[in-house]
N, C-alpha and C. Protein backbone atom coordinates (compact mmCIF):
# COMPACT_ATOMS: atom_id res chain seq x y z
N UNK A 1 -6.36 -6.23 -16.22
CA UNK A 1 -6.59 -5.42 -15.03
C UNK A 1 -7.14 -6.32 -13.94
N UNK A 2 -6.36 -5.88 -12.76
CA UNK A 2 -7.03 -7.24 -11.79
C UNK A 2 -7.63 -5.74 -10.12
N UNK A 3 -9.04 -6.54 -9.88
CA UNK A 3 -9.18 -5.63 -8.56
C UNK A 3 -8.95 -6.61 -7.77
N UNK A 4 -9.05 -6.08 -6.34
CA UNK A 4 -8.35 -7.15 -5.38
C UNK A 4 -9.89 -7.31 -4.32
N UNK A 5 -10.54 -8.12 -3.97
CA UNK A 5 -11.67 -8.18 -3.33
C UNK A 5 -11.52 -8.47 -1.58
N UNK A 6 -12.29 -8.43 -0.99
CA UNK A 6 -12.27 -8.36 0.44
C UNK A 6 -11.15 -7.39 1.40
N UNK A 7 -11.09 -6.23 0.66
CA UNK A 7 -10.19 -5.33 1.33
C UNK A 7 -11.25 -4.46 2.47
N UNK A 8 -10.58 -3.34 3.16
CA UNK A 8 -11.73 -2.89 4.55
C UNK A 8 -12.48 -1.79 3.66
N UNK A 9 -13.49 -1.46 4.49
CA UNK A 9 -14.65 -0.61 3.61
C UNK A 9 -13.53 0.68 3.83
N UNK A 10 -13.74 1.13 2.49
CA UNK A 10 -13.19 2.52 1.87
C UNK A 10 -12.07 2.30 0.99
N UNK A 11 -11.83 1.27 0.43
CA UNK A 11 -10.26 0.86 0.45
C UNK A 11 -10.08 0.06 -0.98
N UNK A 12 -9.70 0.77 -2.15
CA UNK A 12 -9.58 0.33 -2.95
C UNK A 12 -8.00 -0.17 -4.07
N UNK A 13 -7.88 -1.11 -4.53
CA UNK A 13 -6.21 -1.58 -4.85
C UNK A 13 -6.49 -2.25 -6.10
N UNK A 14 -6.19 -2.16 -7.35
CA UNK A 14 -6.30 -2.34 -8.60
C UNK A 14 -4.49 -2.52 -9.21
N UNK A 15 -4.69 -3.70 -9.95
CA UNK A 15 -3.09 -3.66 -11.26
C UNK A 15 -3.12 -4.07 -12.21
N UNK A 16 -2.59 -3.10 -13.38
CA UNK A 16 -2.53 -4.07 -14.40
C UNK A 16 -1.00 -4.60 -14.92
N UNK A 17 -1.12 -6.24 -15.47
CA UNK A 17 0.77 -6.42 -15.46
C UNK A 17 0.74 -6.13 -17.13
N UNK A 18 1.87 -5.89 -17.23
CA UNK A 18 2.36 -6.06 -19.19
C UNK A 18 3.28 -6.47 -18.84
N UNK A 19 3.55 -7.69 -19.90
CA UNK A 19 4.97 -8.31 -20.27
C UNK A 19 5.72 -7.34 -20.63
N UNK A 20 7.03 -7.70 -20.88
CA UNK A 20 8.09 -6.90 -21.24
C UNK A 20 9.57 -7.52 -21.20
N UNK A 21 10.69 -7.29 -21.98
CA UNK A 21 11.28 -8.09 -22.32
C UNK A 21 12.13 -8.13 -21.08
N UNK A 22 12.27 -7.61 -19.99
CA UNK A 22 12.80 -7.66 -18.81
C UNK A 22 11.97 -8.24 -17.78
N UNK A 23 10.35 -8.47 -17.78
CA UNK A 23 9.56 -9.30 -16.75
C UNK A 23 8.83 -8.84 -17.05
N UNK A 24 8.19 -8.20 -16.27
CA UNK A 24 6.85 -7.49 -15.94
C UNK A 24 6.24 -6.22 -15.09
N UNK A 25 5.70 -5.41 -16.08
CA UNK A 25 5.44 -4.15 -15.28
C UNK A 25 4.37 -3.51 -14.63
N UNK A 26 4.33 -3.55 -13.73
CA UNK A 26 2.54 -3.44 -12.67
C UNK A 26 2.53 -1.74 -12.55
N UNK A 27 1.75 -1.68 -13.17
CA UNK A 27 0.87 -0.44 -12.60
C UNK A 27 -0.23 -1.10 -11.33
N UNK A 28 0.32 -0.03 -10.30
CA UNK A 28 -0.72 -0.19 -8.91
C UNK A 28 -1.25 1.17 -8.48
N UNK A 29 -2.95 0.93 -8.52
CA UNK A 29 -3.40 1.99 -8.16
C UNK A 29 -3.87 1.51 -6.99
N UNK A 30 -4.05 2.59 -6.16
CA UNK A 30 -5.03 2.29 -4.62
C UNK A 30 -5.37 3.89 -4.08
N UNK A 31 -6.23 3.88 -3.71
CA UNK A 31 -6.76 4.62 -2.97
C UNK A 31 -8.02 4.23 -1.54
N UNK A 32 -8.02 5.23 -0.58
CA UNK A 32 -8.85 4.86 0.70
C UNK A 32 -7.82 5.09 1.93
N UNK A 33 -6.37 4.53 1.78
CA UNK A 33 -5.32 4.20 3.03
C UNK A 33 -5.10 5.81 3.58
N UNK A 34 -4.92 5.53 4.76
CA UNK A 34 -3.97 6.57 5.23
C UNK A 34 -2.41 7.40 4.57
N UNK A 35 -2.50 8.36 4.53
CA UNK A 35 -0.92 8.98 3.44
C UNK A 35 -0.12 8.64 3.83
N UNK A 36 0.70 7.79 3.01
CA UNK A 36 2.03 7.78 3.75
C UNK A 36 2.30 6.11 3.77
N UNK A 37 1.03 5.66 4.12
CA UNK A 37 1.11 3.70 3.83
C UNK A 37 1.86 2.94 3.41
N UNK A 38 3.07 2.78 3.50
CA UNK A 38 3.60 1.73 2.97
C UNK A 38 3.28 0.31 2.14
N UNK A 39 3.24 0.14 1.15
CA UNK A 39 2.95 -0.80 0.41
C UNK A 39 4.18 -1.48 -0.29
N UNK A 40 3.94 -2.70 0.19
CA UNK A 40 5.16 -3.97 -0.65
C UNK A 40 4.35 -4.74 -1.68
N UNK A 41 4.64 -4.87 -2.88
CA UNK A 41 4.05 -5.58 -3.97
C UNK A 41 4.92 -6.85 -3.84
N UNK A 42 4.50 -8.26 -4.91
CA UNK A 42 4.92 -8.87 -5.16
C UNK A 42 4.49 -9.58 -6.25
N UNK A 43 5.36 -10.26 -7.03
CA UNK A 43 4.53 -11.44 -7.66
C UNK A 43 4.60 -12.66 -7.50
N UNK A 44 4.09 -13.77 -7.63
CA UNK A 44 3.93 -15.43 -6.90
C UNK A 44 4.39 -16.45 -8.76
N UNK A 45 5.85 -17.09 -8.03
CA UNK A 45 5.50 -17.68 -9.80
C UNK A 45 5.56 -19.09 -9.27
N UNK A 46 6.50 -19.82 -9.99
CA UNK A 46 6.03 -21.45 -9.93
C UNK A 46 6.22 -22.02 -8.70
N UNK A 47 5.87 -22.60 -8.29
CA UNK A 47 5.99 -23.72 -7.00
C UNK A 47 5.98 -22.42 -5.57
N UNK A 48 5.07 -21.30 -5.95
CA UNK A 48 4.68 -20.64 -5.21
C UNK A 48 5.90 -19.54 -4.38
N UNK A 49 7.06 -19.39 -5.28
CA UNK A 49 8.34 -18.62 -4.95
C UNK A 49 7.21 -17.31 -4.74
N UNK A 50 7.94 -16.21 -3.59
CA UNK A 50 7.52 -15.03 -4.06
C UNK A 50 8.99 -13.91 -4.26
N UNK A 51 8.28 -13.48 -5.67
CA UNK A 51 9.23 -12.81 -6.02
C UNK A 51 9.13 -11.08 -5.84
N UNK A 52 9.55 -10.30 -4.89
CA UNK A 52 9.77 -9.13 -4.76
C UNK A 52 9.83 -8.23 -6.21
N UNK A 53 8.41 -7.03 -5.88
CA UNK A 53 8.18 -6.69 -7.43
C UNK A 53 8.85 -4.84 -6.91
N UNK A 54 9.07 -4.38 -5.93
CA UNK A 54 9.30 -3.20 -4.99
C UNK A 54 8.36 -2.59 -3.81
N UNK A 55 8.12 -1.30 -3.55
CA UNK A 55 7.40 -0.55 -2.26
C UNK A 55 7.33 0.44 -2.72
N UNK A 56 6.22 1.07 -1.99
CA UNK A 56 5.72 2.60 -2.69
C UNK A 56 4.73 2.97 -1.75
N UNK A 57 5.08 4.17 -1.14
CA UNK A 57 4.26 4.80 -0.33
C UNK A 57 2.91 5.75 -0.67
N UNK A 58 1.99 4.98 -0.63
CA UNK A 58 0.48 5.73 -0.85
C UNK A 58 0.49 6.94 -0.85
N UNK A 59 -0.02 8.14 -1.41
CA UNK A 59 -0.12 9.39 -0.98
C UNK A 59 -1.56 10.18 -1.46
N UNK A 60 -2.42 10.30 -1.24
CA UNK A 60 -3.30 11.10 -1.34
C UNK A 60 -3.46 11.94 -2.35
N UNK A 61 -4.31 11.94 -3.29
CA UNK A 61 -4.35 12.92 -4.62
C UNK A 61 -3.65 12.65 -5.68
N UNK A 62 -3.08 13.10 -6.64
CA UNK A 62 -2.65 12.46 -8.15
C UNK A 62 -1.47 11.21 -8.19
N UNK A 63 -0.75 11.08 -6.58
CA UNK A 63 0.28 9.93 -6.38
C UNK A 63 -0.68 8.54 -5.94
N UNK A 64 -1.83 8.32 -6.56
CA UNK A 64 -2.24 7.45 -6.07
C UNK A 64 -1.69 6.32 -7.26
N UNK A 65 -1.56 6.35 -8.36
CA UNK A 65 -0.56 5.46 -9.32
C UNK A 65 0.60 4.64 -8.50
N UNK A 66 1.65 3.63 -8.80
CA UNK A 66 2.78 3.76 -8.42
C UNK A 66 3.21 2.71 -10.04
N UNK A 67 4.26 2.84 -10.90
CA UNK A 67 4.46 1.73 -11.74
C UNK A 67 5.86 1.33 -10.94
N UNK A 68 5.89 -0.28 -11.19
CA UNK A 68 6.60 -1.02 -10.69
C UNK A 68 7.30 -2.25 -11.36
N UNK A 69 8.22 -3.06 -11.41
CA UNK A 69 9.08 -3.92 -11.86
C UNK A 69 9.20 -5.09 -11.46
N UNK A 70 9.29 -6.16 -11.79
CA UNK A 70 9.61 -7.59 -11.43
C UNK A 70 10.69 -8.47 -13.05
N UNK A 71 11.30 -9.36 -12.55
CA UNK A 71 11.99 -9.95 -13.27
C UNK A 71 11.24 -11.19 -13.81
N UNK A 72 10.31 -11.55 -12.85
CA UNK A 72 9.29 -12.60 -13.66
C UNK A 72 8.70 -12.91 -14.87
N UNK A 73 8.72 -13.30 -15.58
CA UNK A 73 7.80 -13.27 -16.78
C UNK A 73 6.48 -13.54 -16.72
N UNK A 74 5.52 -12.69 -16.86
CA UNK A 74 4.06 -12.50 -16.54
C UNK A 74 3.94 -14.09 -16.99
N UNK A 75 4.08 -14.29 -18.09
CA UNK A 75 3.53 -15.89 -18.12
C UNK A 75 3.96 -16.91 -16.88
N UNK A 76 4.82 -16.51 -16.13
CA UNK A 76 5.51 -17.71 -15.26
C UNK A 76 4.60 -17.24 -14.02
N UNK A 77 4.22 -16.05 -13.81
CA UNK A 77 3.08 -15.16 -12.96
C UNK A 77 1.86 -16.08 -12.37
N UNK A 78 1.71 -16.90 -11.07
CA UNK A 78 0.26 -16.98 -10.83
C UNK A 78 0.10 -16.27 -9.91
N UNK A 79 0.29 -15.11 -8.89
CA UNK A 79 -0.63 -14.42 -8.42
C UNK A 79 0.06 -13.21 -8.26
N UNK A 80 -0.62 -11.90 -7.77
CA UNK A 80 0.32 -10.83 -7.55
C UNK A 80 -0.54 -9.99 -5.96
N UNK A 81 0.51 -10.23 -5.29
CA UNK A 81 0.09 -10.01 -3.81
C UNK A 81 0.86 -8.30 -3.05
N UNK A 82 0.34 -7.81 -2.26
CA UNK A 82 0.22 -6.33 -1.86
C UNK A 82 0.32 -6.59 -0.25
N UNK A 83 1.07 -6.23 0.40
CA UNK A 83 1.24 -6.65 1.56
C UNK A 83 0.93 -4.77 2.32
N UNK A 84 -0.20 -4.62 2.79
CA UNK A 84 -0.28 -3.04 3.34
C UNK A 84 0.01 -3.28 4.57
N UNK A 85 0.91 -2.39 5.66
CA UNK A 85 1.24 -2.32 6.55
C UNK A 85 1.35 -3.95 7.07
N UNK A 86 -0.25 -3.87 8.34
CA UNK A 86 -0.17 -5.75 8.62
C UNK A 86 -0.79 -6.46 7.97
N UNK A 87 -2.01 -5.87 7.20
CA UNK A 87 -2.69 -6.94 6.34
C UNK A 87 -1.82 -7.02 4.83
N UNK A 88 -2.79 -8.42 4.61
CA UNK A 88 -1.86 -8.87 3.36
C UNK A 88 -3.19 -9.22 2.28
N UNK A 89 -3.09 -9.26 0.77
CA UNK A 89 -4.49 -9.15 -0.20
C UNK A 89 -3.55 -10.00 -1.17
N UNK A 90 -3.97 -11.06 -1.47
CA UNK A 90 -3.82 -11.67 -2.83
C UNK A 90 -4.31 -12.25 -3.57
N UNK A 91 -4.10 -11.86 -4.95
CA UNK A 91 -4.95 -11.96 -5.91
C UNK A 91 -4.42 -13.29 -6.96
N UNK A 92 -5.34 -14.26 -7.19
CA UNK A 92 -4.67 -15.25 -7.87
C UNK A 92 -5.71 -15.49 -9.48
């Protein structure tokens, strides 16, 4: 489970990855954003590629989950980054 630190006050973004024989699967929770937020995930593998993990729009109340996909193999994985609207949070 990874939290993501220095985000704005109220504003919280948590994932956990599991391997899997297709890459890797992120559960992303967040809560605090405005409904509706657009969020782009990613994951970062060797020589700092970023690899597109999908998007999922925040929503207020039990849609605060989103599970998500990448082709990466968590082991090949060094960071997994969240791009909200203009700011950007990554976690290494």
């Amino acid at each position: 489970h990874l939290d993501f630190a220095g985000l704005p006050s109220g504003v919280q973004i948590g994932a956990t990855l599991e391997p899997h024989a297709f890459g890797t699967e992120i559960h992303m929770y967040v809560s605090g954003m405005r409904s509706g937020t657009l969020c782009r995930v990613f994951l970062r593998g060797p020589g700092g590629v970023r690899v597109p993990a999908g998007t999922f729009r925040y929503r207020w109340g039990d849609d605060s989950e989103a599970v998500l996909s990448s082709a990466l193999d968590l082991s090949r994985t060094t960071a997994i980054g969240v791009q909200v609207m203009h700011d950007f949070v990554e976690m290494t």
